[in-house]
Protein backbone atom coordinates (compact mmCIF):
# COMPACT_ATOMS: atom_id res chain seq x y z
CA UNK A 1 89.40 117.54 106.51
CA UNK A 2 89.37 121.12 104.96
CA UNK A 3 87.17 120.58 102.22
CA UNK A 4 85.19 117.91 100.23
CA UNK A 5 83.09 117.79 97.25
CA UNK A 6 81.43 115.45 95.54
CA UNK A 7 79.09 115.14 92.47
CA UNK A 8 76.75 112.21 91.38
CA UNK A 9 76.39 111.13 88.26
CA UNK A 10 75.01 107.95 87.67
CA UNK A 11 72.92 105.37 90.24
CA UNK A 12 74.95 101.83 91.38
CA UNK A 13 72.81 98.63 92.08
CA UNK A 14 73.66 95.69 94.05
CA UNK A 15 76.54 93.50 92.86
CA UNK A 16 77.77 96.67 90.13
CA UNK A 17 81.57 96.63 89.67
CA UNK A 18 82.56 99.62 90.49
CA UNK A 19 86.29 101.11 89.72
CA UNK A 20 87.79 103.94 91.97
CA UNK A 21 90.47 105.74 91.19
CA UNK A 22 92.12 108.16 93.16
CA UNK A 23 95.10 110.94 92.82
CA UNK A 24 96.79 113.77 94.74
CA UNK A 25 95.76 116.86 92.66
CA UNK A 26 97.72 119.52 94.56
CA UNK A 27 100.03 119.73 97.43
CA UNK A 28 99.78 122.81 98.87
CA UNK A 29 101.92 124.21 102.13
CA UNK A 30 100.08 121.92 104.87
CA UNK A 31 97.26 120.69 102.40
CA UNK A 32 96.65 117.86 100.01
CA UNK A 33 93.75 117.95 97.51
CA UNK A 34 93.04 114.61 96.11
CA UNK A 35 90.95 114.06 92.99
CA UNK A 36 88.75 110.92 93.09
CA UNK A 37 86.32 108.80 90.47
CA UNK A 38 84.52 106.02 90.95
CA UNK A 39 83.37 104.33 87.39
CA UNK A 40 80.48 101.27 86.88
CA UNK A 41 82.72 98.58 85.13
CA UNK A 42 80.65 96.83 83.21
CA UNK A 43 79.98 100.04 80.93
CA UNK A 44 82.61 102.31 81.89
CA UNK A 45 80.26 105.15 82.98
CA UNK A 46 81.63 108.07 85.68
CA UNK A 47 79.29 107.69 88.17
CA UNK A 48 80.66 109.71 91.03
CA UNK A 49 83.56 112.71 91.08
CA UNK A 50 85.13 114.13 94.16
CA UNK A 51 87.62 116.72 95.62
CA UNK A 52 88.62 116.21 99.13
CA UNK A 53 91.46 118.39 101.01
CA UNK A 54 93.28 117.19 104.09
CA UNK A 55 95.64 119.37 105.95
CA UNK A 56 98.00 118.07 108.16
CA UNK A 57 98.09 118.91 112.37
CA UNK A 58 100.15 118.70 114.97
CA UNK A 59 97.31 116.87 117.23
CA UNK A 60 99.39 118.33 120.29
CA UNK A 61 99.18 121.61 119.31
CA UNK A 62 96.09 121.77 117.26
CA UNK A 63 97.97 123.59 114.24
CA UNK A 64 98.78 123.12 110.97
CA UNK A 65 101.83 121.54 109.85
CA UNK A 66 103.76 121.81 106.38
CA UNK A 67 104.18 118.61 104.31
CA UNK A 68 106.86 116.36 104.67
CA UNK A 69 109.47 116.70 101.71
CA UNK A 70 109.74 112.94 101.31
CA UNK A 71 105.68 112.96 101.08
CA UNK A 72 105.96 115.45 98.48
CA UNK A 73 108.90 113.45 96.77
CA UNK A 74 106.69 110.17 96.95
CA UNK A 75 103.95 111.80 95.76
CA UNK A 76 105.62 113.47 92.72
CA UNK A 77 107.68 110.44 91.82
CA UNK A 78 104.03 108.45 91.63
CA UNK A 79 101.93 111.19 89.39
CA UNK A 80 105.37 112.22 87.52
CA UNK A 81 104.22 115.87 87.13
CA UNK A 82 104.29 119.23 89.45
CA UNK A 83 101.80 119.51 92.01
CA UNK A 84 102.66 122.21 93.93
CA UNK A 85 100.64 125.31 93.98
């Protein structure tokens, strides 16, 4: 993990519904920065935003690694717009 930030907005109690939603934001060389939101159902309030950004190693040689093209192809088929920064 590069990065992660996260804001809260609103308190959960026990037995809340809570909907999360999460999508890739930006694929960057050897990064990807998802966006995430968690919502209380029952009144549809945004209780929780987040940024996280993951870059892929090489666990052998403890470096940085570019993306995959067929993650980026998944990943732009799914949100249907350009991610790349």
């Amino acid at each position: 993990m590069r990065a992660n930030t996260i804001e809260y907005l609103a308190p959960a109690v026990f037995d809340d519904l809570i909907e999360v939603y999460v999508r890739v934001e930006r694929i960057g060389r050897t990064s990807v920065t998802f966006e995430l939101a968690a919502y209380r159902a029952r009144d549809d309030e945004l209780m929780v935003s987040a940024t996280q950004t993951l870059v892929l190693v090489d666990l052998e040689e403890r470096k940085a690694v570019p993306i995959p093209d067929t993650y980026r192809e998944a990943i732009r088929a799914f949100e249907g717009e350009p991610l790349e920064a």
